[in-house]
N, C-alpha and C. Protein backbone atom coordinates (compact mmCIF):
# COMPACT_ATOMS: atom_id res chain seq x y z
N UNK A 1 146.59 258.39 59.63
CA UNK A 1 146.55 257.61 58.40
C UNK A 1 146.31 258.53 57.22
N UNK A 2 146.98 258.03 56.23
CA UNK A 2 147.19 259.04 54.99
C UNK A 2 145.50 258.36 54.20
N UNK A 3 144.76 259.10 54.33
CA UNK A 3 143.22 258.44 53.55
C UNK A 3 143.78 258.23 51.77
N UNK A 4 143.86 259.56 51.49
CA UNK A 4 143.94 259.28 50.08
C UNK A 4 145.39 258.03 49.54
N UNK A 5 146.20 257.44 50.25
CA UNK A 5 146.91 256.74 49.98
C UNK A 5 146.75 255.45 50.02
N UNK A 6 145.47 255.32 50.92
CA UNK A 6 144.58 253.80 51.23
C UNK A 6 143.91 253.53 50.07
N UNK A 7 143.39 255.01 49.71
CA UNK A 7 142.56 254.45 48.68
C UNK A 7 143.04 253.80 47.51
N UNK A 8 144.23 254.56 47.21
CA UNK A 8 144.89 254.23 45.94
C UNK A 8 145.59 253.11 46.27
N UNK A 9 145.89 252.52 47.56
CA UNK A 9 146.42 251.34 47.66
C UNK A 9 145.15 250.15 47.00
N UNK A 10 144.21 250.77 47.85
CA UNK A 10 142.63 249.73 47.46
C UNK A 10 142.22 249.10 46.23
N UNK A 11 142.39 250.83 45.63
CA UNK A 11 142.04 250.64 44.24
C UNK A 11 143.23 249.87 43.60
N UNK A 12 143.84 249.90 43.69
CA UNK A 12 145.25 248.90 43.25
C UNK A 12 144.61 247.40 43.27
N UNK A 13 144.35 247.49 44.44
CA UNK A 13 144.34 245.99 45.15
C UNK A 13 142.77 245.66 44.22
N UNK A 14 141.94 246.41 43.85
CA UNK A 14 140.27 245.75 43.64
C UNK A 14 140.86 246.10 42.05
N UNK A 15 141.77 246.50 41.17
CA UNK A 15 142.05 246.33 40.13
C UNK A 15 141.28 247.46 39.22
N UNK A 16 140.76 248.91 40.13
CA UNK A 16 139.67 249.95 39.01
C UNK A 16 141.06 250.98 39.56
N UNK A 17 140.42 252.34 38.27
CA UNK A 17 141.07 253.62 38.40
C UNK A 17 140.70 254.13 39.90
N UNK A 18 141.44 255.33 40.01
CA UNK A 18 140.48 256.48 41.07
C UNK A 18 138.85 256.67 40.34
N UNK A 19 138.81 257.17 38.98
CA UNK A 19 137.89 257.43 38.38
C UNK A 19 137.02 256.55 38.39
N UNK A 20 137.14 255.21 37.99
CA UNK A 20 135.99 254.06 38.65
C UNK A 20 135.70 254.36 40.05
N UNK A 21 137.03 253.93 40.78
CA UNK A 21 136.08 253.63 42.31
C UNK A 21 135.33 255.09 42.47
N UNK A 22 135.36 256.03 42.01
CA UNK A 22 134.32 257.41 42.50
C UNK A 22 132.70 256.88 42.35
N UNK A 23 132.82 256.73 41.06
CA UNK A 23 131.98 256.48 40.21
C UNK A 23 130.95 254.91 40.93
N UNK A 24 132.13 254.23 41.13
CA UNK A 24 131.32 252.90 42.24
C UNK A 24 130.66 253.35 43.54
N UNK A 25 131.68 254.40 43.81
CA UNK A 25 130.99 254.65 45.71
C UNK A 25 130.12 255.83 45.14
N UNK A 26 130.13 256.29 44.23
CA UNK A 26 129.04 257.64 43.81
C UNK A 26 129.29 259.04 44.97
N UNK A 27 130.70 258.88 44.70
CA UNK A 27 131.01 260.46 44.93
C UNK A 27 131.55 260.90 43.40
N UNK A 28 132.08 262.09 43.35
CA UNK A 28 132.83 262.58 42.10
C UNK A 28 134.44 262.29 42.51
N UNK A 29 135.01 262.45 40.70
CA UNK A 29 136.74 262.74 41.17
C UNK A 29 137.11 263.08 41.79
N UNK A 30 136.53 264.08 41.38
CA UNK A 30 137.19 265.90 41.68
C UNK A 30 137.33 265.68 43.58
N UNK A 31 135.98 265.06 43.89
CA UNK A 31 136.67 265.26 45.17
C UNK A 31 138.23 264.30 46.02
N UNK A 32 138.17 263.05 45.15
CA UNK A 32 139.71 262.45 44.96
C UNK A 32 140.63 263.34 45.33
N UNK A 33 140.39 263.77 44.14
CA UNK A 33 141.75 264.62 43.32
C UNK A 33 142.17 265.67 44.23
N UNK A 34 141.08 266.26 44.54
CA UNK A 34 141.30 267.61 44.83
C UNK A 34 141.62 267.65 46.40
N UNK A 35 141.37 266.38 47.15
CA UNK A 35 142.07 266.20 48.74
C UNK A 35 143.20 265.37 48.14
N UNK A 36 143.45 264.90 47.43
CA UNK A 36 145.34 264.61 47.11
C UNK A 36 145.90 265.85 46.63
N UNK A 37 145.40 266.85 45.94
CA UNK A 37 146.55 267.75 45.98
C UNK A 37 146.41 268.75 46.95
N UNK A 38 145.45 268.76 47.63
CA UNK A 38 145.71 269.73 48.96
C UNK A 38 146.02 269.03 50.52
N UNK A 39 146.67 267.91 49.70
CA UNK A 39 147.45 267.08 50.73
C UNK A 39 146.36 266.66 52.25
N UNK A 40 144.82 266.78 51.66
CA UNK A 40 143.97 266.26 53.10
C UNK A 40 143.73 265.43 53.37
N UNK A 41 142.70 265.20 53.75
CA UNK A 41 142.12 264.15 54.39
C UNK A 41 140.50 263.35 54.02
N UNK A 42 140.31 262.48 53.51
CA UNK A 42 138.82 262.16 53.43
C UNK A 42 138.05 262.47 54.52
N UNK A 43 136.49 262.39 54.55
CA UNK A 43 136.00 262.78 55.69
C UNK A 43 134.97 261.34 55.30
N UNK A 44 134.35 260.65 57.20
CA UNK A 44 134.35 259.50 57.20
C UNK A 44 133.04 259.39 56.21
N UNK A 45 132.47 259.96 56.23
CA UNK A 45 131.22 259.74 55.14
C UNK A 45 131.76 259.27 53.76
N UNK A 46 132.89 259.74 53.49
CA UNK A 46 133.02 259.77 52.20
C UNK A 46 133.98 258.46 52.24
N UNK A 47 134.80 258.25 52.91
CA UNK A 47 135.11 256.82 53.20
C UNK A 47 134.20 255.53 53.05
N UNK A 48 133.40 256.05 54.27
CA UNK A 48 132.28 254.66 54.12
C UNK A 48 131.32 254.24 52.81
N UNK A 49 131.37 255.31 51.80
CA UNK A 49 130.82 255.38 50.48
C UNK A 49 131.78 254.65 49.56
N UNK A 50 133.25 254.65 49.55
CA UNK A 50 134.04 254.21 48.96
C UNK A 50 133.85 252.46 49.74
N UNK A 51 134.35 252.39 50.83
CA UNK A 51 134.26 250.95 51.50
C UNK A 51 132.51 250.10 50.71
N UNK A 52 131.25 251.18 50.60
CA UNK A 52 130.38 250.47 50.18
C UNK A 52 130.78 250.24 48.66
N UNK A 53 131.39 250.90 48.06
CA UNK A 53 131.57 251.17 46.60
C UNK A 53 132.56 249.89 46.34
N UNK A 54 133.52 248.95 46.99
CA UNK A 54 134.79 247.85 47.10
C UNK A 54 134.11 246.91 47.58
N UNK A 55 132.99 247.00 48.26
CA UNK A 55 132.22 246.22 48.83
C UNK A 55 132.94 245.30 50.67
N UNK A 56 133.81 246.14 50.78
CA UNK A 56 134.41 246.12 52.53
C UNK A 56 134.13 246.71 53.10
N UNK A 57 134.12 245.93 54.69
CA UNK A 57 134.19 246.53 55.15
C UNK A 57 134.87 247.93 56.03
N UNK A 58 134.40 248.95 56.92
CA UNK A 58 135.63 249.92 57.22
C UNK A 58 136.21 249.54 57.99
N UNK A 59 136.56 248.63 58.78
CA UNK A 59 137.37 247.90 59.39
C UNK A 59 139.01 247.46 58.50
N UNK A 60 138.19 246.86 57.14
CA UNK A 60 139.35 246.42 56.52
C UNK A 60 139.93 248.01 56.03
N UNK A 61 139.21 248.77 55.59
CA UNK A 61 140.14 249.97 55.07
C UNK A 61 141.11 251.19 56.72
N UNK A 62 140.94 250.34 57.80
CA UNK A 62 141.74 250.93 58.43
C UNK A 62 142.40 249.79 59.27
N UNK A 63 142.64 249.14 58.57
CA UNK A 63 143.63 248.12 58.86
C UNK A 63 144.88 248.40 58.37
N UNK A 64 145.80 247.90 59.19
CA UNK A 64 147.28 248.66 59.13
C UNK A 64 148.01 247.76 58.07
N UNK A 65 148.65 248.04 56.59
CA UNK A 65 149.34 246.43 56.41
C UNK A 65 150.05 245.72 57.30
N UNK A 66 150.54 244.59 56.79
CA UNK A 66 151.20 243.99 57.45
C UNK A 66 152.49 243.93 56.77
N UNK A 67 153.61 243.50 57.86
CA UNK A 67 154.75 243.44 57.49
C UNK A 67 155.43 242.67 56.72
């Protein structure tokens, strides 16, 4: 699963920037930013900070869409 592409799907979906949701789950941008342009991966800590930050659970953020 592409992490940083969930998120920006998320954030789509809960209606804030990248720059909000950081700021909600209380990580920084930079760390956003800086695993989208080195094409990585979130690490689950920093996930579950964002899921507390949307207020979902991580269940829903690794849920597959649907068709």
């Amino acid at each position: 699963m592409d992490t940083i592409a969930r998120v920006k799907q998320l954030s789509e979906e809960h209606n804030v920037t990248l720059y909000q949701l950081a700021k909600m789950a209380g990580i920084t941008y930079s760390t956003l930013k800086n695993t989208e342009l080195r094409n990585g991966q979130l690490k689950v800590d920093t996930i579950e900070r964002i899921c507390i930050g949307l207020n979902i659970p991580m269940s829903e953020f690794f849920e597959e869409p649907q068709a």
